[in-house]
C-alpha atoms as a PDB file:
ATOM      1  CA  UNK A   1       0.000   0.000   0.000  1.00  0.00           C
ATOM      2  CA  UNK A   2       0.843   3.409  -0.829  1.00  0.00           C
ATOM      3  CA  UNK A   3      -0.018   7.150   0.111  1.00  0.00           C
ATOM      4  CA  UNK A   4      -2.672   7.197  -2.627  1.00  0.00           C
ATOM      5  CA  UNK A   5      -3.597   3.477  -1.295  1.00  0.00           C
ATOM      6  CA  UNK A   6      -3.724   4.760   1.950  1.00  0.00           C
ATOM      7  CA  UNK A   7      -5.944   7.931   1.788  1.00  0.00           C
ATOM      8  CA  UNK A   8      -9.231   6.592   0.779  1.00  0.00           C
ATOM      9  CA  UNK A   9      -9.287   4.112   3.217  1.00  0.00           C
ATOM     10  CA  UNK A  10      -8.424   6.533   5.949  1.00  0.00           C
ATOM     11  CA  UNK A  11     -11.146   8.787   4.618  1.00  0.00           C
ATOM     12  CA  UNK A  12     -13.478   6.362   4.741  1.00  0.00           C
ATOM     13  CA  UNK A  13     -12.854   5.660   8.653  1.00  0.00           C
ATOM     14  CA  UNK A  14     -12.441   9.152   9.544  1.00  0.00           C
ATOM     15  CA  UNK A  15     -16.242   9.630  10.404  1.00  0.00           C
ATOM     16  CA  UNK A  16     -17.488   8.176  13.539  1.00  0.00           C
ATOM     17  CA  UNK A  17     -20.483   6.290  12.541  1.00  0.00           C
ATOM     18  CA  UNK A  18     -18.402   4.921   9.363  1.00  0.00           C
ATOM     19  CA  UNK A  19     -15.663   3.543  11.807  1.00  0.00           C
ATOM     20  CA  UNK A  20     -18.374   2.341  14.132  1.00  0.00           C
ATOM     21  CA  UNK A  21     -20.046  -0.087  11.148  1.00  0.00           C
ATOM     22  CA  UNK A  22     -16.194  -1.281  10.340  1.00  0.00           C
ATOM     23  CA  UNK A  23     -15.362  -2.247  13.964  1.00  0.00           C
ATOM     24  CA  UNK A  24     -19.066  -3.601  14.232  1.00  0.00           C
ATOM     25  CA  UNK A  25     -17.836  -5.878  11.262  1.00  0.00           C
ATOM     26  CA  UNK A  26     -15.022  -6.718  13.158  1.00  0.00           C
ATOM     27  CA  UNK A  27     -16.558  -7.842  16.413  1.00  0.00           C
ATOM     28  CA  UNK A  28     -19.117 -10.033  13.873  1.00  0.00           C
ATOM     29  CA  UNK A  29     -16.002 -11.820  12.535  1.00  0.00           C
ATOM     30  CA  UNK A  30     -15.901 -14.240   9.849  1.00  0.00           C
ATOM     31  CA  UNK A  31     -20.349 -14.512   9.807  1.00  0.00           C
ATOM     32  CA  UNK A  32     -20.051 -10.863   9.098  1.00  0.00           C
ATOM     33  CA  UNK A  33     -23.720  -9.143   9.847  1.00  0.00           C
ATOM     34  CA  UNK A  34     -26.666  -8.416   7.902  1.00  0.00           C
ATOM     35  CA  UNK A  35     -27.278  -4.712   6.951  1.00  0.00           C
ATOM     36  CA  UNK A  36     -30.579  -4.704   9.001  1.00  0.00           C
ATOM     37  CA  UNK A  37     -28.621  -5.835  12.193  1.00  0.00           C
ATOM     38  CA  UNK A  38     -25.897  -3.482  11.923  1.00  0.00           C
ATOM     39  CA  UNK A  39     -28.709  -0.648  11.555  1.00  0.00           C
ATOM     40  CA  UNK A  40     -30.557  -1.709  14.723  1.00  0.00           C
ATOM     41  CA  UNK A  41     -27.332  -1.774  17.081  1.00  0.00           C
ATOM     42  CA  UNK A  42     -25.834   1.499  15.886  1.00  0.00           C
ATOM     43  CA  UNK A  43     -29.280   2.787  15.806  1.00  0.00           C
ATOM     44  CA  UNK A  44     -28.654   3.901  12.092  1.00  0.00           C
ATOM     45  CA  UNK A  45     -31.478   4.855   9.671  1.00  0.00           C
ATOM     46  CA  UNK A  46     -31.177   2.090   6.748  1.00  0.00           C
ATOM     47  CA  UNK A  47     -30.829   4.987   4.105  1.00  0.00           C
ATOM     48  CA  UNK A  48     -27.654   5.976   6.210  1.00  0.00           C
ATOM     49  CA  UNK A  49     -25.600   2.988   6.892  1.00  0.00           C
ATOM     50  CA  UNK A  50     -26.408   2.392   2.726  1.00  0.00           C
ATOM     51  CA  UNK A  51     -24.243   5.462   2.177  1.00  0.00           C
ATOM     52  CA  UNK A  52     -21.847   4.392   4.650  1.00  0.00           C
ATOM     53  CA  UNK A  53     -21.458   0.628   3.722  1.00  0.00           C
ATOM     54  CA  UNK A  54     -20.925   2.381   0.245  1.00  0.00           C
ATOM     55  CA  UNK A  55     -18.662   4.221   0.941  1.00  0.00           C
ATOM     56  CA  UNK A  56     -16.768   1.892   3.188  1.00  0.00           C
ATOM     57  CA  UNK A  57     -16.675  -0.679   0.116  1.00  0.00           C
ATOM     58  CA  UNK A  58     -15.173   2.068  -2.084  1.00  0.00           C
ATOM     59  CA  UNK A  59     -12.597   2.111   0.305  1.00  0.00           C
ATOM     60  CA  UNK A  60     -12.021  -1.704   0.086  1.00  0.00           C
ATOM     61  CA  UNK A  61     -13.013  -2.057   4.180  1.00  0.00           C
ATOM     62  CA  UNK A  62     -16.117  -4.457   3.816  1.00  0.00           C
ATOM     63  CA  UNK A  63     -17.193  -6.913   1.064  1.00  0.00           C
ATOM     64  CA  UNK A  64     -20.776  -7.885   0.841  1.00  0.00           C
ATOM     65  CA  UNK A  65     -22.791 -11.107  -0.147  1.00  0.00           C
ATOM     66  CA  UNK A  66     -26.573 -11.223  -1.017  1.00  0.00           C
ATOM     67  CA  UNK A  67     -28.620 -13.357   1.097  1.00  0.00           C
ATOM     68  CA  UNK A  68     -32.323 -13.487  -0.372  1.00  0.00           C
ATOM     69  CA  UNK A  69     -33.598 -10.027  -0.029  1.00  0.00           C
ATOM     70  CA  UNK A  70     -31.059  -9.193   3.017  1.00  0.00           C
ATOM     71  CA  UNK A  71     -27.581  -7.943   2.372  1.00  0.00           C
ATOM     72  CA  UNK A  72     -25.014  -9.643   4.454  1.00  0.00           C
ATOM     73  CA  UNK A  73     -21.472  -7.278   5.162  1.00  0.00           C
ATOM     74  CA  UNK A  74     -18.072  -8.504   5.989  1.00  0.00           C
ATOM     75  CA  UNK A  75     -15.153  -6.532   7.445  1.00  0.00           C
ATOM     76  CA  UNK A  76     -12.063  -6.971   4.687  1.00  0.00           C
ATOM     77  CA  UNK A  77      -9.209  -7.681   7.140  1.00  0.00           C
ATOM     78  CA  UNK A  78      -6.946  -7.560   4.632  1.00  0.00           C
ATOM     79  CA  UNK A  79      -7.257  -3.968   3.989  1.00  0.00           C
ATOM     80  CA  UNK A  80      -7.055  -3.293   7.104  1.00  0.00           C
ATOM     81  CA  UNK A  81      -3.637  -5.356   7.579  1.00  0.00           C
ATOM     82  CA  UNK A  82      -2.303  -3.698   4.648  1.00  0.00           C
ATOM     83  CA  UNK A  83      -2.919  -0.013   6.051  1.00  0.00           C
ATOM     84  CA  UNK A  84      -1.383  -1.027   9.237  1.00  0.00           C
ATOM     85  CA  UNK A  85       1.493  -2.423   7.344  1.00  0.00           C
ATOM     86  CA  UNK A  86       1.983   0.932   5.386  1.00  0.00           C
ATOM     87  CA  UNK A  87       1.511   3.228   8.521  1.00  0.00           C
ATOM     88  CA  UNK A  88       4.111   0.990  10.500  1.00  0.00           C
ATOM     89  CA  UNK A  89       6.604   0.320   7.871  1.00  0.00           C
ATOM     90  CA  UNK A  90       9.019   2.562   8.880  1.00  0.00           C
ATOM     91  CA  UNK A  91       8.328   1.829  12.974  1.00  0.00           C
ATOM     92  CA  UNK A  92      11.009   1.208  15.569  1.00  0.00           C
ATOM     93  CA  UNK A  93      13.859   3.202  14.032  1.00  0.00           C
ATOM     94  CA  UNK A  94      14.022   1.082  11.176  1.00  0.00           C
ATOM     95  CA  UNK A  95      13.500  -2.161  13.113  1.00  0.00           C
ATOM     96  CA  UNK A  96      10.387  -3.155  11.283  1.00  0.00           C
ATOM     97  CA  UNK A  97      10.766  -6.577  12.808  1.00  0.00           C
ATOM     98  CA  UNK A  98       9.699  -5.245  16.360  1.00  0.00           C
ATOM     99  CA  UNK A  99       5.971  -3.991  14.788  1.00  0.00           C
ATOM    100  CA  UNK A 100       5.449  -7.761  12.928  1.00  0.00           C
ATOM    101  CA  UNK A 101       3.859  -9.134  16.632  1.00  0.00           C
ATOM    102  CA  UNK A 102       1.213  -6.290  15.848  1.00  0.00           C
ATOM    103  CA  UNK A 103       0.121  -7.688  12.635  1.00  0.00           C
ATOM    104  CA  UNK A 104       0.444 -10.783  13.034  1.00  0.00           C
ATOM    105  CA  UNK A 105      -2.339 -10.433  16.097  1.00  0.00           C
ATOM    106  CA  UNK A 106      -4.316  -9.854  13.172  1.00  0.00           C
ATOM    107  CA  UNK A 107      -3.799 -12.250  10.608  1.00  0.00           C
ATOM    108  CA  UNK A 108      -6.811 -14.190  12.358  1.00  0.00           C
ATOM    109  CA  UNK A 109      -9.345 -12.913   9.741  1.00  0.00           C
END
């Protein structure tokens, strides 16, 4: 990942409510959350996590998968390992290999 990599996926999270729904999609883990769900615990108007969801996907931070008439989001970890990567490559006074224990903790997904 690069700077230009990099900015639209911080944009994305740089709004409370959008990095609310991404670390909702987190806590969900691999079963991920239908759209309707996420709505009713952020207490979200449906028209409102659409935009964000959309905009969150632009970004690369969720995937989604149709389920019938329900919509069912997933949190792209591998974005979000990639970002980390990029913001930490140049940790630790050049000692990169003391930051690899961070992202490895989350390789899980």
């Amino acid at each position: 990942m690069e700077n230009d990599d990099a900015i639209p996926v911080l944009s994305a999270l740089a709004l409370g409510a959008r990095l609310d729904v991404f670390r909702q999609l987190v806590q969900a883990g691999p079963e991920g959350m239908a759209a309707g769900e996420i709505a009713r615990r952020l207490q979200i108007r449906p028209n409102t996590l659409s935009n964000h969801l959309t905009i969150l996907s632009g970004a690369g931070l969720v995937r989604s998968l149709r389920e019938g008439r329900s919509i069912r989001y997933f949190a792209r970890m591998e974005t979000m390992r990639d970002l980390l990567g990029f913001l930490m490559r140049d940790c630790c006074g050049g000692r990169p290999d003391l930051c690899a224990p961070v992202l490895d903790q989350i390789a899980c997904a």
